[in-house]
Protein backbone atom coordinates (compact mmCIF):
# COMPACT_ATOMS: atom_id res chain seq x y z
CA UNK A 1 -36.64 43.60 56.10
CA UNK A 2 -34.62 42.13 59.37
CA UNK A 3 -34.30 39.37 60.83
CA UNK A 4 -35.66 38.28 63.95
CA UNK A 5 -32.75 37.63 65.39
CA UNK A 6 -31.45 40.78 65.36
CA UNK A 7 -34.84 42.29 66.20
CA UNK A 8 -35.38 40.19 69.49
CA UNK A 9 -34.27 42.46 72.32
CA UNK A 10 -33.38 39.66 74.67
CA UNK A 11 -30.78 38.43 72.82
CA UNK A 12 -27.59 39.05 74.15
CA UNK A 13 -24.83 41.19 71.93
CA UNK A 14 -23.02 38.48 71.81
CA UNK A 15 -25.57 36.43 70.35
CA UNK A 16 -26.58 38.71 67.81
CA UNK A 17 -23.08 39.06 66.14
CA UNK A 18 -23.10 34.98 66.05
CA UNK A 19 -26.37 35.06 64.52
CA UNK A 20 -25.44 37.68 62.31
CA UNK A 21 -21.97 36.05 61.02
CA UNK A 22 -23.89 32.75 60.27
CA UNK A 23 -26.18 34.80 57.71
CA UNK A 24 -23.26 34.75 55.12
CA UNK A 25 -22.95 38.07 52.69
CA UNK A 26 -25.65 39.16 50.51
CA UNK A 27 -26.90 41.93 48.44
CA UNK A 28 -29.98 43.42 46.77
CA UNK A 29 -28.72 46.34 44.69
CA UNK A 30 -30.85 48.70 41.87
CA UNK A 31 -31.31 51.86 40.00
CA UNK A 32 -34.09 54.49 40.03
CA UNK A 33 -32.41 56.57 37.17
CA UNK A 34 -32.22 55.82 33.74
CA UNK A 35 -29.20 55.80 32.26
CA UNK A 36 -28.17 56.61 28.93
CA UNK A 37 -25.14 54.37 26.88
CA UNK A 38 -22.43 55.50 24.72
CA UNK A 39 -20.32 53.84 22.22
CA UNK A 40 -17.61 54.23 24.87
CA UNK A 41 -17.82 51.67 27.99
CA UNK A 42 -19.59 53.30 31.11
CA UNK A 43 -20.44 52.05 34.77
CA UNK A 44 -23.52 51.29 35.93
CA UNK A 45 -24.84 53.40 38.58
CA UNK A 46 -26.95 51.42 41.67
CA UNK A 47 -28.35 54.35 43.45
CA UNK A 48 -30.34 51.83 45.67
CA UNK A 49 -29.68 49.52 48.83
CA UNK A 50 -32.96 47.06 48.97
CA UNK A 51 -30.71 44.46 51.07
CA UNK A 52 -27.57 43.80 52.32
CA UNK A 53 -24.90 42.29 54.51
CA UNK A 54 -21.30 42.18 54.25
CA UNK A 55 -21.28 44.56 51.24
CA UNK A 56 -20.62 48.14 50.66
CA UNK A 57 -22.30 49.56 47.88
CA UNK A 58 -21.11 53.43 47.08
CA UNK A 59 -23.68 53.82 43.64
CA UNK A 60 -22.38 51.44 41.59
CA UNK A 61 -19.00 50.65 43.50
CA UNK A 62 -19.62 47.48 45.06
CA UNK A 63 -17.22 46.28 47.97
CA UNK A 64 -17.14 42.47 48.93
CA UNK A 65 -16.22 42.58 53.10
CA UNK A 66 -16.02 38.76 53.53
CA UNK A 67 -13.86 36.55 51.18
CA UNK A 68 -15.22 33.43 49.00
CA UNK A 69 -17.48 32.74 46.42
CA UNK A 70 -20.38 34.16 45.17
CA UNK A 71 -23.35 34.27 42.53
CA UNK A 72 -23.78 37.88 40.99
CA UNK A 73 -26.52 38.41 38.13
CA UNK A 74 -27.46 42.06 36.73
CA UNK A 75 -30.47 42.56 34.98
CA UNK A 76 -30.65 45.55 33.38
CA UNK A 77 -33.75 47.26 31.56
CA UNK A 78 -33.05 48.55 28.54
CA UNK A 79 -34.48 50.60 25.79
CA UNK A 80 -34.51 53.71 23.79
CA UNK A 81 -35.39 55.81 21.03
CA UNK A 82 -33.03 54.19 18.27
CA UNK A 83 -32.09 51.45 16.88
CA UNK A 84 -28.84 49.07 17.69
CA UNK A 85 -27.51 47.00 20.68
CA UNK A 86 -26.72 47.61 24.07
CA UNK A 87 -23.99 45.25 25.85
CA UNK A 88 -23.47 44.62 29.90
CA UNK A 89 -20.47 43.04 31.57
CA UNK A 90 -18.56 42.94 34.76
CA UNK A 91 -15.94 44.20 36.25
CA UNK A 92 -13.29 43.14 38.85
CA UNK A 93 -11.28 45.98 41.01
CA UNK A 94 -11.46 48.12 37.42
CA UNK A 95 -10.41 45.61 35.10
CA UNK A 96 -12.87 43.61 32.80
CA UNK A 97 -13.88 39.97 33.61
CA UNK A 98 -13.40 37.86 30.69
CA UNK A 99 -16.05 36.20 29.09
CA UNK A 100 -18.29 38.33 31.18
CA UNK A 101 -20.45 40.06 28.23
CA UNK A 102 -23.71 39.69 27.03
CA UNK A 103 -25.66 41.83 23.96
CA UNK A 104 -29.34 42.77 23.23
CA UNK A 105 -30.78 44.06 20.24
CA UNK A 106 -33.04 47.53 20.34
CA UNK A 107 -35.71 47.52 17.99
CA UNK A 108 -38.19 50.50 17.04
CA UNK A 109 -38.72 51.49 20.88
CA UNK A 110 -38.29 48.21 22.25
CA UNK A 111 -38.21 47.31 25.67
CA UNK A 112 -36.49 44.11 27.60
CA UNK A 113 -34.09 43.06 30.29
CA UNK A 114 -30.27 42.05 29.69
CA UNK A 115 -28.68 39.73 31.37
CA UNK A 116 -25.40 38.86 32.81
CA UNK A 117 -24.70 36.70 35.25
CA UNK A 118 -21.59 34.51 36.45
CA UNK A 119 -19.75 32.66 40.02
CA UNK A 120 -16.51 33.22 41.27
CA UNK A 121 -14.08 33.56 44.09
CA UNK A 122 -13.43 37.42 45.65
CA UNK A 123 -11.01 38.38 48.34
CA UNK A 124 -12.34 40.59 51.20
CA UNK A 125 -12.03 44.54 49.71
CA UNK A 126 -12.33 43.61 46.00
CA UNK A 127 -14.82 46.06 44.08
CA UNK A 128 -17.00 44.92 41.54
CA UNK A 129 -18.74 47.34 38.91
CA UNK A 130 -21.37 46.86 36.03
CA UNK A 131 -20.45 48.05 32.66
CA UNK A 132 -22.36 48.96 29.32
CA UNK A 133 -22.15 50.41 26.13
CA UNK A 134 -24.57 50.98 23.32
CA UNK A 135 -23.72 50.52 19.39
CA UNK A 136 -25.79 53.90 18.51
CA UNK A 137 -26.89 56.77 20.59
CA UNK A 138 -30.32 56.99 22.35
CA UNK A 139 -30.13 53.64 23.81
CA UNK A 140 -29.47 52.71 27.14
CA UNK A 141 -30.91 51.42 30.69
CA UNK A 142 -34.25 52.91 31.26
CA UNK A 143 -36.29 52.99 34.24
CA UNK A 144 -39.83 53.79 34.94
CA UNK A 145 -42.97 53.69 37.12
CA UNK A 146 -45.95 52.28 35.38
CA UNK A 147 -49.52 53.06 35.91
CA UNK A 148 -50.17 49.00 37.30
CA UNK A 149 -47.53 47.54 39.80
CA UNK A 150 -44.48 48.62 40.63
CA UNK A 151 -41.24 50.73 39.66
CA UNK A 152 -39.51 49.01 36.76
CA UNK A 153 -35.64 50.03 37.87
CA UNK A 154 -33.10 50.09 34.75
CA UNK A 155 -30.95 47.83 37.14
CA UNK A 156 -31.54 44.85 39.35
CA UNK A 157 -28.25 43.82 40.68
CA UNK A 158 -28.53 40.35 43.04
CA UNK A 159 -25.24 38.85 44.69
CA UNK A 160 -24.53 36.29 47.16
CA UNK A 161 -22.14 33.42 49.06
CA UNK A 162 -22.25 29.77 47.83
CA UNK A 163 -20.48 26.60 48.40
CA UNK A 164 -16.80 27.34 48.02
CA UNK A 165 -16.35 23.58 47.07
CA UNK A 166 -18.73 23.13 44.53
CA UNK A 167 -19.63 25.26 41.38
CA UNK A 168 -18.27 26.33 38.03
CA UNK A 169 -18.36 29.51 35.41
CA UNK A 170 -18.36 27.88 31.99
CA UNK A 171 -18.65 29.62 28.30
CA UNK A 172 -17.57 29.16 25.16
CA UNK A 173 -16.18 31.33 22.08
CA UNK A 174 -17.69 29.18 19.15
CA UNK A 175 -20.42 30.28 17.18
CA UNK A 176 -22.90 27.44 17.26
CA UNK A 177 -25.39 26.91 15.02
CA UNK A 178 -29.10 25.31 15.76
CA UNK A 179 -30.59 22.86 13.83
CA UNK A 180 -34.63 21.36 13.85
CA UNK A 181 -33.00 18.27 15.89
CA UNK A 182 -31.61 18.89 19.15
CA UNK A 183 -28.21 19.70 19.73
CA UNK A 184 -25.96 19.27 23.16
CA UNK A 185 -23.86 22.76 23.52
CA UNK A 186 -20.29 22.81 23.38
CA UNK A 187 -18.37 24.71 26.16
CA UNK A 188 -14.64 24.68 25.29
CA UNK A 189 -13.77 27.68 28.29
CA UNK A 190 -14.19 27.12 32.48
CA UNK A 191 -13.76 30.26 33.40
CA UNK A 192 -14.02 28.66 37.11
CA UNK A 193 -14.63 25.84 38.73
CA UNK A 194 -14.15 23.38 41.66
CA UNK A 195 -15.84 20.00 42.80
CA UNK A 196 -16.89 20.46 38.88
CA UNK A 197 -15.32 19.01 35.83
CA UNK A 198 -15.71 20.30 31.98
CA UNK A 199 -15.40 17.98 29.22
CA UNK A 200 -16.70 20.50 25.92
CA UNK A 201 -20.03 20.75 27.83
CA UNK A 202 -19.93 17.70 29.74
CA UNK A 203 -19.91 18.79 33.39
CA UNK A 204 -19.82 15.86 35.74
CA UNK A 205 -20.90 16.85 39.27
CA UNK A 206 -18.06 15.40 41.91
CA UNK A 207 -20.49 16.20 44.67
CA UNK A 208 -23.72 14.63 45.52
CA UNK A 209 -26.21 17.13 46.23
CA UNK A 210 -29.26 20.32 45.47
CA UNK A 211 -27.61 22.52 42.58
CA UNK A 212 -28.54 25.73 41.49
CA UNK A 213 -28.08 26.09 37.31
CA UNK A 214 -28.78 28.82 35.04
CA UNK A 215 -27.48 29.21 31.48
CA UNK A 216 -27.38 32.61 29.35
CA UNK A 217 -27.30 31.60 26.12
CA UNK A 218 -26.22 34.64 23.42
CA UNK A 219 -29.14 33.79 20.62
CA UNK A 220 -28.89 35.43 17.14
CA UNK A 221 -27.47 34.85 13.72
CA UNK A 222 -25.21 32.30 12.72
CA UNK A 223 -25.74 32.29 9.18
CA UNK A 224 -27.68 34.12 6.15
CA UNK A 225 -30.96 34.78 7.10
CA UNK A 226 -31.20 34.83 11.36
CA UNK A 227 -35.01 34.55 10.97
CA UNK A 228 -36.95 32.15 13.67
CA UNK A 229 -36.28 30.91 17.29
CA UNK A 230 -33.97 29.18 19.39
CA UNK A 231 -35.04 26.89 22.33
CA UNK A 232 -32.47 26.12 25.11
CA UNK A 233 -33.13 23.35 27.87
CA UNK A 234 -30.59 21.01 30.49
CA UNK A 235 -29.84 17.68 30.21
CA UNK A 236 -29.14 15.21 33.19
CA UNK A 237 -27.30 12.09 32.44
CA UNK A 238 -28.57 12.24 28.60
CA UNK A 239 -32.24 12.69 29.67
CA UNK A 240 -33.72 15.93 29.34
CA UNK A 241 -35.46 18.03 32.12
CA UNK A 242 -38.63 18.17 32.30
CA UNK A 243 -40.09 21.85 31.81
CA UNK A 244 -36.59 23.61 31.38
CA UNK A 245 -37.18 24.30 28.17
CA UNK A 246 -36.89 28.30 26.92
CA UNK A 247 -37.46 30.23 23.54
CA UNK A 248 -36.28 33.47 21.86
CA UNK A 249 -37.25 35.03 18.61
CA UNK A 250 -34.54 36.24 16.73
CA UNK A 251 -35.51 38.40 13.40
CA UNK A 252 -33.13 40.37 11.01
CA UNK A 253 -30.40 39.16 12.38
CA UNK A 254 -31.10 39.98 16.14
CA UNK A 255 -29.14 39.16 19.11
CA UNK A 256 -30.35 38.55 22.68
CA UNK A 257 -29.76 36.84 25.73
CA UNK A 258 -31.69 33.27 26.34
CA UNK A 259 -32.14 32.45 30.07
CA UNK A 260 -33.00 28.64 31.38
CA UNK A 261 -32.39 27.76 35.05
CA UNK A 262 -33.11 24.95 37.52
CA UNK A 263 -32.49 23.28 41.21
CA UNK A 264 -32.41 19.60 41.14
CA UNK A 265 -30.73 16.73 42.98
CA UNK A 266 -27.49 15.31 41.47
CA UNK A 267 -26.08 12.16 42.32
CA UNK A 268 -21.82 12.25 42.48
CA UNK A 269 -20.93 11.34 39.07
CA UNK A 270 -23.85 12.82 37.57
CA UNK A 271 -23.56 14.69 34.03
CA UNK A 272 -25.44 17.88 33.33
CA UNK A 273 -25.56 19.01 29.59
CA UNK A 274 -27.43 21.84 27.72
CA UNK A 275 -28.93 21.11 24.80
CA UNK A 276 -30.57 23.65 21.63
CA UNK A 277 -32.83 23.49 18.52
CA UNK A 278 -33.84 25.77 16.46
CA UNK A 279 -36.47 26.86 13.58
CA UNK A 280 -35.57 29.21 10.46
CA UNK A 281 -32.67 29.48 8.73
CA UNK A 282 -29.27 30.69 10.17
CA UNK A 283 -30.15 30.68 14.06
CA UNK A 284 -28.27 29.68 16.51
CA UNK A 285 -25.54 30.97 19.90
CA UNK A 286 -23.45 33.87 19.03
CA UNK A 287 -19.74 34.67 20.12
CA UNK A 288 -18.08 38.10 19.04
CA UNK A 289 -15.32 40.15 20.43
CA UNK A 290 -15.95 43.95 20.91
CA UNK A 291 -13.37 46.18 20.67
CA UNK A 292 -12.10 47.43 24.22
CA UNK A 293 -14.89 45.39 25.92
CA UNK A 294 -14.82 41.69 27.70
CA UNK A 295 -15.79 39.05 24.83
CA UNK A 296 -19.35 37.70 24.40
CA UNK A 297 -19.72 33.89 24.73
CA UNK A 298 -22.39 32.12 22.67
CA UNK A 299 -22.87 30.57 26.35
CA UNK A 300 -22.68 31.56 30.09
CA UNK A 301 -23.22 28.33 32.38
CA UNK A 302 -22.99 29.13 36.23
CA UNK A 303 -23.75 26.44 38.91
CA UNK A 304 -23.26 26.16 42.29
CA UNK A 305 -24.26 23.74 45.39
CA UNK A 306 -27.08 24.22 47.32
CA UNK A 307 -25.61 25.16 51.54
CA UNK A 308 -29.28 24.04 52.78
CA UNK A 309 -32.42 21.83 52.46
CA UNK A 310 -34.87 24.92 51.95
CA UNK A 311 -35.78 24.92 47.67
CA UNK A 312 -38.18 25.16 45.39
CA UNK A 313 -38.29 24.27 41.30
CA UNK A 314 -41.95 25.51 40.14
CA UNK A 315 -43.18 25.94 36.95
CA UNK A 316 -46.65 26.18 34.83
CA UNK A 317 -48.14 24.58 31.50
CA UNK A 318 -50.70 27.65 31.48
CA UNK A 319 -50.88 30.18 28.76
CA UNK A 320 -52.13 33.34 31.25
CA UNK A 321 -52.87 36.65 29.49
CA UNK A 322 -54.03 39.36 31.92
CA UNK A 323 -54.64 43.14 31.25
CA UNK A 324 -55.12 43.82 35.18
CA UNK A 325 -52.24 42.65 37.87
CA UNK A 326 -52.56 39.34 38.23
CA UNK A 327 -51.18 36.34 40.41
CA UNK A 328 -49.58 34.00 38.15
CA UNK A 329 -50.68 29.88 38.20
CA UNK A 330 -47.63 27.80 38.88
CA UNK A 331 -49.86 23.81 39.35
CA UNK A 332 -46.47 22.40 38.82
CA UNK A 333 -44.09 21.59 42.11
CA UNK A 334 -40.97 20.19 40.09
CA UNK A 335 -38.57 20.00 42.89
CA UNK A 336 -39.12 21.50 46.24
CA UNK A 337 -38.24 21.12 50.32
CA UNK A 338 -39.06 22.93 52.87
CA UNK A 339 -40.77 25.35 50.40
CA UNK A 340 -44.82 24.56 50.41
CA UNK A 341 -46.52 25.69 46.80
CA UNK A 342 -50.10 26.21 46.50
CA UNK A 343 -51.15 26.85 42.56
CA UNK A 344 -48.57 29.96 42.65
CA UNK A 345 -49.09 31.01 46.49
CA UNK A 346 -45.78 29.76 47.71
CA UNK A 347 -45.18 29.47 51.75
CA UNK A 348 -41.79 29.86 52.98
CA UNK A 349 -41.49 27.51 56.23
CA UNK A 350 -37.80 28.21 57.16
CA UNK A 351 -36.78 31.82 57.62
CA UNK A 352 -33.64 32.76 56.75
CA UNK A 353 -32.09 34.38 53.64
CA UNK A 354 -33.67 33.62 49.83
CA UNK A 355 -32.66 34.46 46.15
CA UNK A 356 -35.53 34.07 43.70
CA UNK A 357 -35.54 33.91 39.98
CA UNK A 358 -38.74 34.45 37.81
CA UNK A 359 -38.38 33.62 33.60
CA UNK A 360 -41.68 33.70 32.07
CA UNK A 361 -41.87 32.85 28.72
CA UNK A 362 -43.33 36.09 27.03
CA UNK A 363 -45.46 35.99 23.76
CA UNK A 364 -48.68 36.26 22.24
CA UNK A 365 -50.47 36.98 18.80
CA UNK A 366 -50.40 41.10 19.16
CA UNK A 367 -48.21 43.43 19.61
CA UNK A 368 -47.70 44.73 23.40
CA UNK A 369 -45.78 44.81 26.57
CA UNK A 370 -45.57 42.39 29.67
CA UNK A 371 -44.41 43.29 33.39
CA UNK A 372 -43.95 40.83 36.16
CA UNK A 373 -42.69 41.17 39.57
CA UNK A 374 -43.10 39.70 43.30
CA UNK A 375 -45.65 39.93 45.80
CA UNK A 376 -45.08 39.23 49.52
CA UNK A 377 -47.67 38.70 51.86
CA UNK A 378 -49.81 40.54 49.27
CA UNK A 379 -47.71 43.73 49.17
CA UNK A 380 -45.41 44.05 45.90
CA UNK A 381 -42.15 44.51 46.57
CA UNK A 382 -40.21 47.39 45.43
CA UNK A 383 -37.91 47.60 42.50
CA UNK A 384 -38.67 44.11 41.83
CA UNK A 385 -40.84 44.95 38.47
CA UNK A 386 -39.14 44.04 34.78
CA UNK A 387 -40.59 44.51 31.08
CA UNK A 388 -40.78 43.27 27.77
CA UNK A 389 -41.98 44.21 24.38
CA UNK A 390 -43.68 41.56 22.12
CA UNK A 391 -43.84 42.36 18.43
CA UNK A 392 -45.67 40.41 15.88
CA UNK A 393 -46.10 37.20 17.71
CA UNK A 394 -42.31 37.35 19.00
CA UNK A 395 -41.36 35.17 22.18
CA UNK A 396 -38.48 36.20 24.30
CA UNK A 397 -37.29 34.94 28.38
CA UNK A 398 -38.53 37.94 31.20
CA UNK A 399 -36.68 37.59 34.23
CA UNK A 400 -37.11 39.39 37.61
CA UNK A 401 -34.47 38.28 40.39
CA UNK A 402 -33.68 39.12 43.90
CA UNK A 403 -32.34 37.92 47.19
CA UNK A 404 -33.55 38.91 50.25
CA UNK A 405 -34.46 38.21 53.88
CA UNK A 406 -37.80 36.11 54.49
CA UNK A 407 -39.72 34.64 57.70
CA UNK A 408 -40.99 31.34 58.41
CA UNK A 409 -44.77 31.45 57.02
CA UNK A 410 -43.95 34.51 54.87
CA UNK A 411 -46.29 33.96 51.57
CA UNK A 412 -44.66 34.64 47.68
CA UNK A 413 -46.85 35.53 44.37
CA UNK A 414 -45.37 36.10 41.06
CA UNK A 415 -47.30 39.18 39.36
CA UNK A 416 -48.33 39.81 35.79
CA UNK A 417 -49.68 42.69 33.92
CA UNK A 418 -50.19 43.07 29.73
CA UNK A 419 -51.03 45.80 27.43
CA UNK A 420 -51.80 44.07 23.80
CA UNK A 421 -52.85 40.81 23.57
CA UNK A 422 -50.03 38.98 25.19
CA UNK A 423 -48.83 37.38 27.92
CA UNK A 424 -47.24 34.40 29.73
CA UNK A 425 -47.35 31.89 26.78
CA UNK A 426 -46.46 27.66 27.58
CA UNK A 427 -45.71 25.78 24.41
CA UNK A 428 -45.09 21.68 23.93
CA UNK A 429 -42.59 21.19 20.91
CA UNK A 430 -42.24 17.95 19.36
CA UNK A 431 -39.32 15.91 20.84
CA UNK A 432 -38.25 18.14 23.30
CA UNK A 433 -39.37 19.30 26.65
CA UNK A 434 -42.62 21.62 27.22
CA UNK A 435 -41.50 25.32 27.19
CA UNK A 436 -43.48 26.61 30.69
CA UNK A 437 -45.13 30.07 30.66
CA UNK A 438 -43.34 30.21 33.92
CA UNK A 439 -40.31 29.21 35.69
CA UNK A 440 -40.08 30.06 38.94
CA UNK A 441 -36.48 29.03 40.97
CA UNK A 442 -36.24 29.53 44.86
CA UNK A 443 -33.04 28.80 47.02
CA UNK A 444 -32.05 29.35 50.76
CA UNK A 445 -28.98 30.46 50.19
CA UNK A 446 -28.05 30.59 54.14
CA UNK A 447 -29.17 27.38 54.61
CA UNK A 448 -26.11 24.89 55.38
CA UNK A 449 -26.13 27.53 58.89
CA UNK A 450 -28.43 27.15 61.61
CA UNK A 451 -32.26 28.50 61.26
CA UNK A 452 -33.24 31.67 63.00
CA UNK A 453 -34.28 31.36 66.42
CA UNK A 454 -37.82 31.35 67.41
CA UNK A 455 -39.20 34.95 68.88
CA UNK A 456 -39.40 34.30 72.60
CA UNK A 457 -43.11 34.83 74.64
């Protein structure tokens, strides 16, 4: 899509580059091809352009025009014939970004989406590239066009400028084991950070205001045994969150990555903590080192100020199963401005520039797989599709992202579609927050600039 302001013909040139210089630099990047991983590092190829402005993307080989910082999160689908894991990092003008790595475990033809996702400063010309390897061969990033909905890309690659002032990069190197009671996570590595401050996991806010947060947790095996689940929610000022809460099966000793993400208000002073509990024996957040690769942190903790007042936190207590594409339920309006929500039809009143992030809690008591991607204005929106194979009642985060350009009284859905018995599942744990079947997380991430102009009669 375009904007209107560049669309409007009586608009003077002049006008038009203003307009176009307050939209800050963004980019909607994916892949059409499946890609295959080797026990040697590769890099990702992005073979598609769905949005951008002041990037350069040359498949793969992205080039950052305008200095500052940004968000970046890859989600890659992956899959395969085998069995083993296949890893995904970053990587800064060819070299490796520490603490960068995440891991997911293949399983019998499994299917699910990796991801990695962190915040940091670039200069103007930088290039950033996604990497991946695979423990065994026959695994990789796979993409594909189901019957229902539409393409499921092996990459979905989302990037954009925040608040230079405000936001950290977080992680830590410790193995950390769950336990039935609730634990607060340790964090003993900022990777980046200003307006922010770190104490072990700690992170006191300096700056009143709208935050974006999203934590990738790497949940597996800590001990003998790795058979059960690990839940992951946020903490504010030693209160948890209300519907933050996210599960992931781990079994045999599995390893995947464990999304939960949020907007809320913070005051100045305020202290944001993640907390974890877990069920079976030897679960927990996994570090490890891979030989000629960026590490793997147990944890990944990104944040970052909201520019504008245009946000949304939704969210639903629903278990929804459906065979046939659906429009998920979200009854819940945790946090929102300038963002109407009608039971999952979700009006857009400011137009301007948007990232979106989607983690439905995926389960059920078959076996089966589970899509989900966006609708707008009740047309789905390319490459926006992701997947995920449930196996014997397992649970696990989906997450479909993207940032792109929307208009004042555009109209959002969140899609589903099953084969098996399973589905969007919600969940209420005992001392803890309720896990939603849905988390849904919209931002205007333009928004500290002026709006779009109006289209003249």
């Amino acid at each position: 899509m375009t904007l209107r302001a560049i669309l409007v013909a009586t608009l003077c040139t002049a006008a038009i580059h203003a307009q176009q210089a307050d939209l800050g630099s963004y980019a909607q990047l994916s892949s059409t091809q499946s890609q295959p991983a080797n026990t040697t590092p590769k890099v990702v190829t992005l073979n598609q352009t769905d949005g951008a402005s002041g990037f350069e993307n040359q498949n793969g080989a992205i080039t950052f025009k305008t200095p500052g910082t940004y968000f970046v999160i890859a989600a890659g689908q992956i899959g395969g014939t085998g069995n083993g894991t296949v890893r995904l990092w970053m990587r800064q003008n060819g070299t490796d970004i520490g603490n960068s790595n995440t891991e997911q475990t293949i399983a019998g033809g499994s299917t699910s989406v990796i991801v990695c996702q962190g915040v940091g400063e670039f200069k103007a010309g930088d290039k950033l590239e996604l990497a991946f390897s695979a423990s065994t061969e026959g695994l990789g990033l796979v993409a594909s066009k189901p019957a229902k909905g539409p393409a499921v890309p092996s990459m979905i690659f989302s990037a954009f400028q925040v608040d230079s002032n405000s936001f950290g990069q977080l992680s830590s190197s410790e193995n950390q084991a769950a336990a039935t009671s609730p634990k607060v996570i340790g964090l003993n590595s900022t990777d980046a950070a200003k307006g922010l401050e770190n104490d072990r996991g700690s992170v006191s806010l300096k700056n009143a205001g709208v935050y974006f947060v999203i934590a990738a947790a790497q949940a597996g095996a800590t001990g003998t045994g790795g058979n059960g689940s690990v839940r992951l929610w946020m903490r504010q000022n030693g209160t948890d969150i209300g519907n933050s809460n996210t599960e992931q099966s781990i079994a045999n000793g599995s390893t995947a990555v464990l999304v939960c993400q949020g907007i809320g208000a913070f005051a100045a002073g305020d202290k944001l903590q993640l907390a974890m509990a877990g069920k079976g024996a030897g679960t927990g957040i996994v570090a490890s080192s891979p030989k000629g690769e960026s590490g793997i942190p147990s944890m990944i903790l990104s944040a970052f100020k909201v520019a504008g007042n245009a946000y949304a936190q939704l969210s639903t207590g629903k278990t929804q199963i459906s065979a046939e594409p659906k429009a998920i339920t979200l009854e819940s309006t945790d946090a929102a401005s300038e963002i109407d929500n009608s039971d999952g039809t979700i009006t857009i009143k400011q137009s301007g520039v948007y990232f979106l992030i989607a983690a439905g809690q995926v389960g059920g008591s078959g076996n089966g797989t589970v899509q989900l991607w966006l609708r707008q204005n009740g047309a789905d929106v390319d490459n926006s599709n992701a997947e995920q194979t449930v196996t014997n009642g397992s649970t696990s985060v989906l997450v479909s992202q993207g940032v792109m350009t929307l208009q004042a009284g555009d109209k959002l859905q969140l899609m589903q579609c099953a084969k098996g018995d399973v589905g969007m599942i919600a969940s209420t744990p005992s001392g803890e927050p309720a896990i939603p079947s849905m988390i849904l997380s919209i931002v205007r991430v333009d928004s500290g600039l002026r709006d779009l102009p109006a289209t003249p009669k």
